[in-house]
C-alpha atoms as a PDB file:
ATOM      1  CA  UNK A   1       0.000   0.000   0.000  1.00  0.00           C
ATOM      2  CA  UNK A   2       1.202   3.255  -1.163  1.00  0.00           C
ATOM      3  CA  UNK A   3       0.663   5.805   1.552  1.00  0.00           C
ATOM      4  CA  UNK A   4      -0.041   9.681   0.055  1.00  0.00           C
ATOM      5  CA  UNK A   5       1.118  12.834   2.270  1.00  0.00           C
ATOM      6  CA  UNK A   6      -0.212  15.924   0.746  1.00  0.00           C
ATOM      7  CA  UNK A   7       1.583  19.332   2.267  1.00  0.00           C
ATOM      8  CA  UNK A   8       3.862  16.942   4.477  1.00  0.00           C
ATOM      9  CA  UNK A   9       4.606  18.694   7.872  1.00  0.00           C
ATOM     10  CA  UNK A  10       6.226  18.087  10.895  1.00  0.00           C
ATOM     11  CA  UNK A  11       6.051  19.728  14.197  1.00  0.00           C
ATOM     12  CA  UNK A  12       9.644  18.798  15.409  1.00  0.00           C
ATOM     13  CA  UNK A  13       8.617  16.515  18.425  1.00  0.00           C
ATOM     14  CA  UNK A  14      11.137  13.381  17.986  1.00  0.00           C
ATOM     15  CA  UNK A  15       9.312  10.391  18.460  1.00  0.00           C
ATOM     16  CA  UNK A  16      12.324   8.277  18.318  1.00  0.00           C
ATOM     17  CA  UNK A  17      16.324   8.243  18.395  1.00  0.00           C
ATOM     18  CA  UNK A  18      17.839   5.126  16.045  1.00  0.00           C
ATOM     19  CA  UNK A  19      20.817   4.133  15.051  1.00  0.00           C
ATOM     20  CA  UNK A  20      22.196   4.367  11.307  1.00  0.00           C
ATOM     21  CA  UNK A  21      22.051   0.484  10.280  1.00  0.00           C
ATOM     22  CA  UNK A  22      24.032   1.293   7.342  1.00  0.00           C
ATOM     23  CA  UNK A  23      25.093   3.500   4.360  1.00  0.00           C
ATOM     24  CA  UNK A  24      26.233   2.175   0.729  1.00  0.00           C
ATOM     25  CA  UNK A  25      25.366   4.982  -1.659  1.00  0.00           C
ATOM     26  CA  UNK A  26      22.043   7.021  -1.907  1.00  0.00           C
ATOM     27  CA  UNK A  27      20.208   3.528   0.491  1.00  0.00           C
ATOM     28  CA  UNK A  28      20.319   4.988   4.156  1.00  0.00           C
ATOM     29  CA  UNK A  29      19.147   2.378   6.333  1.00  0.00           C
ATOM     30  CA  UNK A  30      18.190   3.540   9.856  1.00  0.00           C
ATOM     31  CA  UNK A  31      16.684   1.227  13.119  1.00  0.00           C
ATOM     32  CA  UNK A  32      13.047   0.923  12.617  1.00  0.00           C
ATOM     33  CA  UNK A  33      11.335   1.771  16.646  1.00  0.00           C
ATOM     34  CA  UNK A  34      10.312  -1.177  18.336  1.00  0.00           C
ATOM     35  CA  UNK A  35       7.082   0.031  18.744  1.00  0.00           C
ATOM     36  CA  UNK A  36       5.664   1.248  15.732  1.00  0.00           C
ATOM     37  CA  UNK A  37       4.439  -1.827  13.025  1.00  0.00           C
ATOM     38  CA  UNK A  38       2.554   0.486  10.919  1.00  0.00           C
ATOM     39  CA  UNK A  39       5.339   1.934   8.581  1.00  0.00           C
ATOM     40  CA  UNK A  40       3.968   2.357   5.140  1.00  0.00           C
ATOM     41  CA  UNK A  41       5.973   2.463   1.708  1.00  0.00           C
ATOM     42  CA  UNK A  42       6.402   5.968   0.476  1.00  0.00           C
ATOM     43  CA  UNK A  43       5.759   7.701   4.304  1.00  0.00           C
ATOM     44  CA  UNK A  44       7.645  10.399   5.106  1.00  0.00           C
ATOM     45  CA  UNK A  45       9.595  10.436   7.946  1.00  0.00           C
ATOM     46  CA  UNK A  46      11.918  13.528   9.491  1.00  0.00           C
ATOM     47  CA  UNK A  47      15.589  12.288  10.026  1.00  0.00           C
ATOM     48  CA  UNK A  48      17.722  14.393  11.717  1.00  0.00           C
ATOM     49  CA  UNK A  49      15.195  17.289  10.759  1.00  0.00           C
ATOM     50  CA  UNK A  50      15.756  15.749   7.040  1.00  0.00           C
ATOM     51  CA  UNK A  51      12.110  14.642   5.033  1.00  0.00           C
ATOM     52  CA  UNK A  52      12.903  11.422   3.566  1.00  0.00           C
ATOM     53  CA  UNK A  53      10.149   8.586   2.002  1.00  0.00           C
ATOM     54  CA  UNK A  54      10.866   5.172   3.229  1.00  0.00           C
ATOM     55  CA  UNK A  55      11.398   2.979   0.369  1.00  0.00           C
ATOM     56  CA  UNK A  56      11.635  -0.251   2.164  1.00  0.00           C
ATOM     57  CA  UNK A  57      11.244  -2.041   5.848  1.00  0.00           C
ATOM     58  CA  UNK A  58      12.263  -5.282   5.785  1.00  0.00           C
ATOM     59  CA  UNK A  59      15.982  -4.948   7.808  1.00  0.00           C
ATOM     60  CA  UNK A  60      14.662  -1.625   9.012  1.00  0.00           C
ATOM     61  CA  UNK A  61      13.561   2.197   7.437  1.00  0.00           C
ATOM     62  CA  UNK A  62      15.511   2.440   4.362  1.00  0.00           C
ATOM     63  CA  UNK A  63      15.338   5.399   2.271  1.00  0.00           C
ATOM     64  CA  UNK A  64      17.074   6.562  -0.933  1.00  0.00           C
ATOM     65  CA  UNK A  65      18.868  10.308  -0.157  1.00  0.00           C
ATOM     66  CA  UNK A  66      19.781  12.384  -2.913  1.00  0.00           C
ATOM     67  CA  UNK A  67      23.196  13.262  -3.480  1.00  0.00           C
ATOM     68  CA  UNK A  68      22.140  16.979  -3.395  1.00  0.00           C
ATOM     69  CA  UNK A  69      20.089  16.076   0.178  1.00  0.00           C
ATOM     70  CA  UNK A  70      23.625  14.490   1.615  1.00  0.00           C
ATOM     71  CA  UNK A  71      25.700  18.035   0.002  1.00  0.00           C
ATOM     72  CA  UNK A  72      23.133  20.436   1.569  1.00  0.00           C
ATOM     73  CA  UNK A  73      22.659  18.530   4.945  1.00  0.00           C
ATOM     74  CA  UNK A  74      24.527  17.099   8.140  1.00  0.00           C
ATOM     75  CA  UNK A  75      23.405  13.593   7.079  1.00  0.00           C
ATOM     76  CA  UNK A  76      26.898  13.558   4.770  1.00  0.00           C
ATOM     77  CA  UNK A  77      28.318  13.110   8.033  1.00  0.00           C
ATOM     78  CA  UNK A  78      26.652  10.071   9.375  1.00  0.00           C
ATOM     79  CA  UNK A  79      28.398   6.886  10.078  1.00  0.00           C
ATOM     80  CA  UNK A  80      27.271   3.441  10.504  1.00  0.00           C
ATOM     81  CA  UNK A  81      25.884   3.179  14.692  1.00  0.00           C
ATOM     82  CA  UNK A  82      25.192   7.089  14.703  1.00  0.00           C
ATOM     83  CA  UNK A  83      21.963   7.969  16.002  1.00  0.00           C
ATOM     84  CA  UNK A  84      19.373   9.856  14.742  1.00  0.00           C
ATOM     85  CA  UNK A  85      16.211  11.673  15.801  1.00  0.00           C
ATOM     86  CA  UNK A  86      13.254  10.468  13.662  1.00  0.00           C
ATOM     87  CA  UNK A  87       9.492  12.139  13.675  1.00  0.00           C
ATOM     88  CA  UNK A  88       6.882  10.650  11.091  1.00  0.00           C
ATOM     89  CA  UNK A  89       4.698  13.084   9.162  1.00  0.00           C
ATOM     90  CA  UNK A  90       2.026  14.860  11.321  1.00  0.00           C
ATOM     91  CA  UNK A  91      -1.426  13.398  10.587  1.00  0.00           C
ATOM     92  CA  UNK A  92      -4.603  15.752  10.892  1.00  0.00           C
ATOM     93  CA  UNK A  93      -6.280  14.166  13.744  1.00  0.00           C
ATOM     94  CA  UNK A  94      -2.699  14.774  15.606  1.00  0.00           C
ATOM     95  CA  UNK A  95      -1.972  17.489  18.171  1.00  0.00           C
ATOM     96  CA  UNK A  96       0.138  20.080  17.154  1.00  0.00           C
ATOM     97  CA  UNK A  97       2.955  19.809  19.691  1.00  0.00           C
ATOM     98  CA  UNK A  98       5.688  22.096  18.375  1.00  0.00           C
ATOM     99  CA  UNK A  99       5.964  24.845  15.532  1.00  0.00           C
ATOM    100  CA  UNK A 100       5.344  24.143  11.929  1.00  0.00           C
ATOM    101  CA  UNK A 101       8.761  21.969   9.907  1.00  0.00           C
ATOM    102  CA  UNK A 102       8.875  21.166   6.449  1.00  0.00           C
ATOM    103  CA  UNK A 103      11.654  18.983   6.861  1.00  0.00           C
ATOM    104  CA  UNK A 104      13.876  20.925   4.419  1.00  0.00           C
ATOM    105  CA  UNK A 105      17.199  21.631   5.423  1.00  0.00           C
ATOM    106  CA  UNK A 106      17.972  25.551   5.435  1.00  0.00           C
ATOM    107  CA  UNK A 107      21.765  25.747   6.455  1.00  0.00           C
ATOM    108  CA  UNK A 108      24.137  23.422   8.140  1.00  0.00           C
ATOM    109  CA  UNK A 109      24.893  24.822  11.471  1.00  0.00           C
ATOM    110  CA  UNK A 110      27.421  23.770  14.063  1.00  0.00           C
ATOM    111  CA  UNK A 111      27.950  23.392  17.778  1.00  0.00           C
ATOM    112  CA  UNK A 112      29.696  26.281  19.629  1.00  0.00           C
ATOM    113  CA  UNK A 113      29.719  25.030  22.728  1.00  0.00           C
ATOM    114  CA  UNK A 114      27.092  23.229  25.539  1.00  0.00           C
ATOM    115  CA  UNK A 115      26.853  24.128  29.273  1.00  0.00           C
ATOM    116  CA  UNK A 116      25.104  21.948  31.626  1.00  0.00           C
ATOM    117  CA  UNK A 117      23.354  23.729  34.860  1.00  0.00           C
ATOM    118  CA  UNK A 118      21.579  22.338  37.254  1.00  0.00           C
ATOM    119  CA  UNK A 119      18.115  21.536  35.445  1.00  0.00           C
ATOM    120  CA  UNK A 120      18.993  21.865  31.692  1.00  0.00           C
ATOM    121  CA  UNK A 121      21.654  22.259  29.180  1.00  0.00           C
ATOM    122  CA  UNK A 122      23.127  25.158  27.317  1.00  0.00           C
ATOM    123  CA  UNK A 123      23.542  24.718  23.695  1.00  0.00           C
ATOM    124  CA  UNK A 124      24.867  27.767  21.011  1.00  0.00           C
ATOM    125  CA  UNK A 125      25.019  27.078  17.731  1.00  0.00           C
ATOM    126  CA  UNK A 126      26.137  29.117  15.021  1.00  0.00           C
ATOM    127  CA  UNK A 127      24.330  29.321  11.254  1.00  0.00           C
ATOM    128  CA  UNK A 128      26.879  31.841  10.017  1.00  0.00           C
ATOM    129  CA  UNK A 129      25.882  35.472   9.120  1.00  0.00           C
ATOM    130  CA  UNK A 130      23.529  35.154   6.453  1.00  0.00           C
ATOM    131  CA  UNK A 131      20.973  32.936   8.541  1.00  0.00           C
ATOM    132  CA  UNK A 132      21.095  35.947  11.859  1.00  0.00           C
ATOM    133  CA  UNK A 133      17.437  37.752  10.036  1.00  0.00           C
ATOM    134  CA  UNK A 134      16.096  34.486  11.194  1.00  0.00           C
ATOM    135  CA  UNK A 135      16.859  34.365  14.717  1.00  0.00           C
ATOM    136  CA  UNK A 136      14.520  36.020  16.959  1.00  0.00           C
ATOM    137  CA  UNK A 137      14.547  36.132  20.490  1.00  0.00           C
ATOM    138  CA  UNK A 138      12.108  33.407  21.341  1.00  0.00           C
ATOM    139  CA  UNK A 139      10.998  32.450  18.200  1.00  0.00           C
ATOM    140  CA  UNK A 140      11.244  28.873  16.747  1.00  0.00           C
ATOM    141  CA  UNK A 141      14.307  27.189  15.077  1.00  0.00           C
ATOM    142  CA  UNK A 142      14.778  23.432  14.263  1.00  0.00           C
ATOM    143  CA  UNK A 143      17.947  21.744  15.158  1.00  0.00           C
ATOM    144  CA  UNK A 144      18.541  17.951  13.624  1.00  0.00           C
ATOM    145  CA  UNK A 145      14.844  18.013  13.518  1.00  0.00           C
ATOM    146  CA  UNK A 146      13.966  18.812  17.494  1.00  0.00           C
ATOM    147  CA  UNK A 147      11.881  21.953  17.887  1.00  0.00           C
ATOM    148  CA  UNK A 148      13.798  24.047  20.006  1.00  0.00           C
ATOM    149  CA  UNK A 149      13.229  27.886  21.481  1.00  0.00           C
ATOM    150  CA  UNK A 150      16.012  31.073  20.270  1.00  0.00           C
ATOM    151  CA  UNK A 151      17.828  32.799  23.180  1.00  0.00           C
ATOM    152  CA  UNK A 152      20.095  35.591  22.889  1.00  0.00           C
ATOM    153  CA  UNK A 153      20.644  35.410  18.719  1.00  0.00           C
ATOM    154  CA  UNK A 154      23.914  37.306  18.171  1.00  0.00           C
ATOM    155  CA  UNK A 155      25.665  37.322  14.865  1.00  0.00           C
ATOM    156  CA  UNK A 156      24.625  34.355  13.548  1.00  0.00           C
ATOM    157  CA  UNK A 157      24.689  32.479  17.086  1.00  0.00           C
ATOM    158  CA  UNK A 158      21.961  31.485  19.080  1.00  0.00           C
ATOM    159  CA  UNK A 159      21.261  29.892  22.265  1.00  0.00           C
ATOM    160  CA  UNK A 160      18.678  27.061  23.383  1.00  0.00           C
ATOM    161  CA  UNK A 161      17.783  25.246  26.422  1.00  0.00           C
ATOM    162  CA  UNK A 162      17.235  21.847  26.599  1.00  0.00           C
ATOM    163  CA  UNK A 163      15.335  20.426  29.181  1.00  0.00           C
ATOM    164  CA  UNK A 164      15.961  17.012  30.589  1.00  0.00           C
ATOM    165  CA  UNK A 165      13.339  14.965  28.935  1.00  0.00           C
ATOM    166  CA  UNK A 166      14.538  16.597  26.102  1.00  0.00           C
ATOM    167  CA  UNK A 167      18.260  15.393  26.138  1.00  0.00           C
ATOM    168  CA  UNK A 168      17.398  12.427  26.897  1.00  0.00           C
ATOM    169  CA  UNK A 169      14.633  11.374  24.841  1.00  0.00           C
ATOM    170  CA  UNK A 170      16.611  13.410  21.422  1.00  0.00           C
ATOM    171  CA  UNK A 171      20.238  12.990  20.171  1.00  0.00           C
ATOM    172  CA  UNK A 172      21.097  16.038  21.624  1.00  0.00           C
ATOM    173  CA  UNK A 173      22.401  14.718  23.752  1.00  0.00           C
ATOM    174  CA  UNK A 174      25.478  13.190  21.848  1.00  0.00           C
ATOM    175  CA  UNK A 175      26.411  15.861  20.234  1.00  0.00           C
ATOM    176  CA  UNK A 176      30.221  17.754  20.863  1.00  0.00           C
ATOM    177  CA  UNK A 177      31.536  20.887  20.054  1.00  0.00           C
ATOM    178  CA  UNK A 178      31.684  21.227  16.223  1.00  0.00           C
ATOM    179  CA  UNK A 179      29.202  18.547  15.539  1.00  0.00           C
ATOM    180  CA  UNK A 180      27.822  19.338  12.175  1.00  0.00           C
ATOM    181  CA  UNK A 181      23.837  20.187  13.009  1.00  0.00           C
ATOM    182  CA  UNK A 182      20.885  20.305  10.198  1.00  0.00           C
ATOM    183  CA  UNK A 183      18.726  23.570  10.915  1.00  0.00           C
ATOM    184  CA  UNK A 184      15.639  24.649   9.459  1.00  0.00           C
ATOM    185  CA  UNK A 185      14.524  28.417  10.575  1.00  0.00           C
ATOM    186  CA  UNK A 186      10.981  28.752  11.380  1.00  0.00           C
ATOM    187  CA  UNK A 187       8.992  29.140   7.487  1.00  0.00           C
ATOM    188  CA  UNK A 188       6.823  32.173   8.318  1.00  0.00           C
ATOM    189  CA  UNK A 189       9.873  34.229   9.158  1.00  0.00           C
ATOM    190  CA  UNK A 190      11.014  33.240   5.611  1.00  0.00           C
ATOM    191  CA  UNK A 191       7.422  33.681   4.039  1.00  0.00           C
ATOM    192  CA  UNK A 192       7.917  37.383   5.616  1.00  0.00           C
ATOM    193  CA  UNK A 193      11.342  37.699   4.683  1.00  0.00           C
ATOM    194  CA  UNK A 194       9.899  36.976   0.810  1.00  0.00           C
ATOM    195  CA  UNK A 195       6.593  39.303   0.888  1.00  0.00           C
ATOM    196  CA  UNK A 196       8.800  41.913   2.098  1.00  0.00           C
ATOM    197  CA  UNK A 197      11.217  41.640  -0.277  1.00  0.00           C
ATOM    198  CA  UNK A 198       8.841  42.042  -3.645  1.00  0.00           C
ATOM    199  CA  UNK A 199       7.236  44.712  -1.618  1.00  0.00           C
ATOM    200  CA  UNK A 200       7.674  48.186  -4.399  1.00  0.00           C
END
């Protein structure tokens, strides 16, 4: 059965974090969750923030990436037993959790650095210069597909905090500093960014 998305959205609530089964070529092959026996040929699924259509299940969620998809994201630097954060396509009978994710891959960002406290985690990133008119002070971002909050954009840094359920139930929580990060900025900064800019 061939399952049709129309409009395919996310909201950037992981549902699970796999690990890469294994990479020859454009076939990613990823852990399928234990839990889930419903997968359907040709659903889409958010890995690592990255909307891909699983082409097969049989030794786990295999799906054919682009080589333009591995140039323009993070997943080029995936390695067999990496994990990944993975979110299936929001149905319309679902409740909308996060902020609104396409899936598509903006910018590669990268860790700066991470600070633990007592009752989170500091992460900055930084999405160079040219993504700063997207980071507003507690507006939404997307980082390897986990919906996460803006604090203190500067330059084309930004700050989040993670909260313990979080970190542990993402793969935040294995990233380093200068981990290579997919980001997606929040789409109706960029629809504003566009009607602005063919505004006489």
């Amino acid at each position: 059965m061939i399952a049709v998305r129309i409009g395919t959205m996310f909201t950037g609530l992981v549902q699970a974090c796999e690990r890469i089964v294994s990479r020859d070529g454009a076939r990613l092959v990823v852990s399928a969750p234990v839990d889930v026996e419903d997968w359907q040929i040709g659903e889409s699924v958010a890995v690592n923030g990255v909307c891909l259509t699983v082409v097969d299940f049989a030794q786990g969620l295999a799906f054919d990436v682009s080589e333009e998809t591995y140039e323009r994201s993070a997943l080029e630097s995936l390695e067999t037993g990496d994990r990944v954060n993975l979110e299936r396509a929001m149905r319309p009978m679902d409740r909308f959790g996060g902020h609104i994710v396409q899936g598509h891959v903006d910018c590669v960002g990268s860790v700066v650095s991470i600070q633990q406290l007592e009752g989170s985690w500091i992460f900055r990133f930084d999405v160079g210069v040219d993504g700063d008119k997207y980071l507003i002070d507690k507006g939404s971002i997307t980082v390897n597909g986990v919906s996460l909050t803006v604090v203190h954009p500067d330059g084309g840094q930004f700050d989040v905090a993670v909260i313990p359920h979080t970190y542990a139930e993402t793969c935040l929580s294995e990233l380093k500093h200068g981990d290579a990060v997919n980001i997606e900025f929040d789409v109706l900064a960029k629809h504003v960014e566009k009607l602005l800019s063919v505004r006489p």
